[in-house]
Protein backbone atom coordinates (compact mmCIF):
# COMPACT_ATOMS: atom_id res chain seq x y z
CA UNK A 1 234.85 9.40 88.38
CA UNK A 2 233.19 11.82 90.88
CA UNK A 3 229.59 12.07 91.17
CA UNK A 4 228.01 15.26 90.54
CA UNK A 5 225.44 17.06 92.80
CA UNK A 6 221.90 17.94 91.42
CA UNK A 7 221.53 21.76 92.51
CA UNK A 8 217.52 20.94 92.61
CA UNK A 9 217.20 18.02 94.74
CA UNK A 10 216.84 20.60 98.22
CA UNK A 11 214.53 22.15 96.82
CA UNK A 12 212.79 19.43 95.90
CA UNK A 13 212.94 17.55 98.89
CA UNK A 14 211.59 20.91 100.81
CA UNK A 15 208.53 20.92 98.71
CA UNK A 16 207.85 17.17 99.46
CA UNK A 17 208.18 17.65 103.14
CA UNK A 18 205.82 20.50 102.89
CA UNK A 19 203.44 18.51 100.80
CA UNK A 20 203.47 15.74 103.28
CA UNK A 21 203.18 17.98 106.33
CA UNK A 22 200.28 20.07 104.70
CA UNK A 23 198.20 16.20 103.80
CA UNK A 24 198.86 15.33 107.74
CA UNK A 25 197.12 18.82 108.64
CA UNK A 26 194.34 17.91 106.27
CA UNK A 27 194.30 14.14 107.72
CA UNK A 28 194.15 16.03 111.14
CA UNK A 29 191.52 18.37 110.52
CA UNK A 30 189.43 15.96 109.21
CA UNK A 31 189.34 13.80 112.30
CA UNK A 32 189.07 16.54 114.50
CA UNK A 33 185.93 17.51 112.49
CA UNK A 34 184.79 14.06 112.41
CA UNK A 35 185.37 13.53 116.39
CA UNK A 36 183.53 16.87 116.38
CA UNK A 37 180.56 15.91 114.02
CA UNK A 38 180.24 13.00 116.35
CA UNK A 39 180.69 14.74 119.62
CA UNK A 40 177.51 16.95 118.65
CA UNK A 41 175.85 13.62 117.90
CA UNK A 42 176.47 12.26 121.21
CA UNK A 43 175.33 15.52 122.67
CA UNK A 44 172.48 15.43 121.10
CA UNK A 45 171.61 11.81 121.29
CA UNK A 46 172.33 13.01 125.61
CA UNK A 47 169.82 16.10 125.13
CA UNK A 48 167.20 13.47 123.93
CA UNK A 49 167.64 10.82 126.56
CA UNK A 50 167.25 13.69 129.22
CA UNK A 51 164.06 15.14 127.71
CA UNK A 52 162.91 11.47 127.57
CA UNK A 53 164.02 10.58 131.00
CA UNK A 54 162.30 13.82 132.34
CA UNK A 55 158.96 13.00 130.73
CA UNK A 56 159.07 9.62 132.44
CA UNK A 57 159.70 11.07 135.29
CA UNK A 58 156.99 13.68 135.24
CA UNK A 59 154.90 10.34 133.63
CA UNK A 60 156.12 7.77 137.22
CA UNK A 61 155.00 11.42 139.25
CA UNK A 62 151.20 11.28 137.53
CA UNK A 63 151.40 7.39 138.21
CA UNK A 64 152.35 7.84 142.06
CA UNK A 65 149.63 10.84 142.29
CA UNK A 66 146.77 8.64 140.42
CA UNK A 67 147.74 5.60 143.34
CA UNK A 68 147.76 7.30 145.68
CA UNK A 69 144.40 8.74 145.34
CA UNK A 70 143.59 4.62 144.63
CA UNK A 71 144.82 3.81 148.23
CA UNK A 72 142.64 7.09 149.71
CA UNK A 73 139.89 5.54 146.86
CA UNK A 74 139.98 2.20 148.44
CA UNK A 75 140.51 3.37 151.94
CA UNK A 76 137.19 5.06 151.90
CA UNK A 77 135.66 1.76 150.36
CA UNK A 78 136.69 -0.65 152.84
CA UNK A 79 135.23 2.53 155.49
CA UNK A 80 132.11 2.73 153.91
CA UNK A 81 132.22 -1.23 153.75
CA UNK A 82 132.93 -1.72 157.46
CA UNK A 83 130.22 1.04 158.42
CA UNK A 84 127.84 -1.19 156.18
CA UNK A 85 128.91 -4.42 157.62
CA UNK A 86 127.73 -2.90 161.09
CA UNK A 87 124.23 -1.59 159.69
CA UNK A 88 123.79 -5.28 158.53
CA UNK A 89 125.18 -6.81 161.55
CA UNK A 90 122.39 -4.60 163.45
CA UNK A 91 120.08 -4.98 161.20
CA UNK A 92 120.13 -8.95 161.61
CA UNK A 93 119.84 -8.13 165.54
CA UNK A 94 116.65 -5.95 165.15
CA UNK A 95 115.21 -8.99 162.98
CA UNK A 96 116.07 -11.41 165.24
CA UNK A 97 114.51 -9.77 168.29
CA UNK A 98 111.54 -9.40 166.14
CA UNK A 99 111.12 -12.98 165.76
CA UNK A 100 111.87 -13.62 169.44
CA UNK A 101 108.80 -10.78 169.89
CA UNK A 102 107.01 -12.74 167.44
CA UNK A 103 107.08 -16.24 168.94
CA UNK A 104 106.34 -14.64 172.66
CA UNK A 105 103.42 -12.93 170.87
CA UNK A 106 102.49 -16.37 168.99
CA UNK A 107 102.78 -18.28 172.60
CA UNK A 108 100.59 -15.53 174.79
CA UNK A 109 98.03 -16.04 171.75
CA UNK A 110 97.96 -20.07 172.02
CA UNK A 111 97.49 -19.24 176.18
CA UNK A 112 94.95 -17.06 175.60
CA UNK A 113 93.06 -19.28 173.08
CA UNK A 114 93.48 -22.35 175.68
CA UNK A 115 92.12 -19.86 178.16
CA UNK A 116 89.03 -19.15 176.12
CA UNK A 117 88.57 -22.54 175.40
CA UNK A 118 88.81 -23.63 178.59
CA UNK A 119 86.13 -20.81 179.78
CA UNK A 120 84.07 -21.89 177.03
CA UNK A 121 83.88 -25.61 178.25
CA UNK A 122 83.61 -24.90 181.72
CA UNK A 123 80.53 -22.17 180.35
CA UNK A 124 78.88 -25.15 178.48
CA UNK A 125 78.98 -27.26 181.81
CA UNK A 126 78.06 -24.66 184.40
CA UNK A 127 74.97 -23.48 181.88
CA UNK A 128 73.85 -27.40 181.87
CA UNK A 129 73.83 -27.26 185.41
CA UNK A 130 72.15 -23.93 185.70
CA UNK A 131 69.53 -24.82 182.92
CA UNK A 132 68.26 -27.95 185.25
CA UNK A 133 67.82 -25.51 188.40
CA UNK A 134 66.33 -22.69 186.92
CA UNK A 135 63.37 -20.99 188.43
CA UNK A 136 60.50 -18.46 187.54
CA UNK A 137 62.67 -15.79 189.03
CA UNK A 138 65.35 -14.21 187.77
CA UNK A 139 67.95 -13.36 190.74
CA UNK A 140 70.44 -14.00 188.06
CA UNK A 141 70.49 -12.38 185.18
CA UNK A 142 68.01 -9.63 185.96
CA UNK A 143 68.46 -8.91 189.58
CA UNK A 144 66.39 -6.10 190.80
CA UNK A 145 68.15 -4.54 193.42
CA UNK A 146 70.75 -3.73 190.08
CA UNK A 147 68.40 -2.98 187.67
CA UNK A 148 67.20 0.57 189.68
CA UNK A 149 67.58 3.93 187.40
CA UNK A 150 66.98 2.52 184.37
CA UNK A 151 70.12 1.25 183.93
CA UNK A 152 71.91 -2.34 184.97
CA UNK A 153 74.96 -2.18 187.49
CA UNK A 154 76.49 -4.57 185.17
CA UNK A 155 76.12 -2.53 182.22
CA UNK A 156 77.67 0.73 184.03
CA UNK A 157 80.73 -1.06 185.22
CA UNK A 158 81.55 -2.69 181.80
CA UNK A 159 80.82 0.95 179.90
CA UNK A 160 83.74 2.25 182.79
CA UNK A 161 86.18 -0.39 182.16
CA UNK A 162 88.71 -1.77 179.36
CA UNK A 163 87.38 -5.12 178.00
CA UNK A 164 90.59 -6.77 179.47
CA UNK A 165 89.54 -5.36 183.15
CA UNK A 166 85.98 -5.94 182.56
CA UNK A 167 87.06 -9.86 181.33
CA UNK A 168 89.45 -9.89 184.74
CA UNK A 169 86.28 -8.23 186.90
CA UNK A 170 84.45 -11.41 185.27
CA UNK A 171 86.07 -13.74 185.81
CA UNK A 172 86.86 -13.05 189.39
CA UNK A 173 83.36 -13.40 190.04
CA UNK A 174 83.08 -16.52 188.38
CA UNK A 175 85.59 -17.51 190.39
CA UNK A 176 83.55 -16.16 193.64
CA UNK A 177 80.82 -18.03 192.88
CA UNK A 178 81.78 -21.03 192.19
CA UNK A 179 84.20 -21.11 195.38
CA UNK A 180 81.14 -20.39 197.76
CA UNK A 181 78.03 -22.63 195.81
CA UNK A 182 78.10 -25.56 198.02
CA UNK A 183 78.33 -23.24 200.57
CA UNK A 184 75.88 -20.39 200.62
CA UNK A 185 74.00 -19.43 197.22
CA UNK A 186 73.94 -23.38 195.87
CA UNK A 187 72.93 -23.37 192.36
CA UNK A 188 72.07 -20.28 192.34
CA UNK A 189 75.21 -18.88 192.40
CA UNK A 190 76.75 -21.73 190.26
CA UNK A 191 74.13 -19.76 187.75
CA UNK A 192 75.68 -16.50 188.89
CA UNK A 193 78.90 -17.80 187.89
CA UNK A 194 77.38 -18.88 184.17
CA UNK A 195 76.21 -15.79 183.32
CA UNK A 196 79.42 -13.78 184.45
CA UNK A 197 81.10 -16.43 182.30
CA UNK A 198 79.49 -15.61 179.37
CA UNK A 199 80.58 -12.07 180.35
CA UNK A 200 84.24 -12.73 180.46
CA UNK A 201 83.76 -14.63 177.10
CA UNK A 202 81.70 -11.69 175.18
CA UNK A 203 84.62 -9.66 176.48
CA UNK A 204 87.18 -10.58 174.11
């Protein structure tokens, strides 16, 4: 028995292949719009990291600007520091030349006081002596050949001088005096001597 032929299946099988062909177009348009959708995505997610990365780069530019006006900052600090370490450093130096001034001062003031003391003992002695030889006259104190004019020759040297060159004109001739007493004026001028003492002394 021979098999007949369906006149429809062609046409059927035509209309499945275009069914099948049109589902794969679908299937393919699909991905390309999902590929697409996520394309855009990645493009954006791109556009974002640039615009991020460009603010940190404008952000690392502020950073380097603000440091390096730090460094200039701190440069002028450790300037201002050195230029201060010298003021001190000088000012130390002043101070300690002061003191040096200060104990050279203190010393010439401890000579000077010796000196005076000195003066004053050898004034007490030399008036003892004087007080045992003194006489009615007064050749000593109250020359007269210096007191002419109203005025003692003493008196007008000590008004002309400095009290240190009146106290050095003193004591020169207390050392005159006492140089030549065993020799000429005796205790006379050992007298002489006193009173120019006392001089030198009243001087200071």
């Amino acid at each position: 028995m021979l098999l007949q032929k369906n006149p429809l299946a062609p046409a059927a099988a035509v209309e499945e292949d275009t069914g099948l062909k049109a589902l794969n177009e679908q299937r393919e348009e699909d991905k390309i719009k999902a590929l697409t959708a996520r394309i855009h995505e990645r493009n954006a997610a791109v556009d974002n990291l640039l615009e991020e990365n460009k603010r940190l780069h404008e952000q690392i530019s502020g950073l380097k600007a603000r440091a390096a006006d730090y460094e200039q900052e701190l440069a002028r600090w450790a300037q201002h520091d050195t230029e201060k370490a010298v003021e001190i450093a000088e000012m130390q130096e002043d101070r300690d030349n002061w003191k040096q001034e200060a104990q050279e001062l203190k010393r010439q003031l401890a000579e000077r006081d010796q000196a005076i003391a000195e003066l004053s003992a050898d004034r007490s002695v030399l008036i003892d002596t004087i007080d045992k030889a003194a006489s009615a006259s007064d050749p000593v104190n109250h020359p007269n050949h210096y007191t002419q004019g109203g005025i003692e020759t003493i008196d007008f040297i000590r008004s002309k001088m400095t009290p240190e060159e009146f106290r050095g004109f003193c004591k020169g001739n207390v050392l005159k005096y006492v140089a030549r007493a065993n020799l000429k004026g005796g205790d006379e001028d050992l007298r002489k001597a006193s009173v120019y003492l006392g001089w030198a002394v009243e001087a200071q």
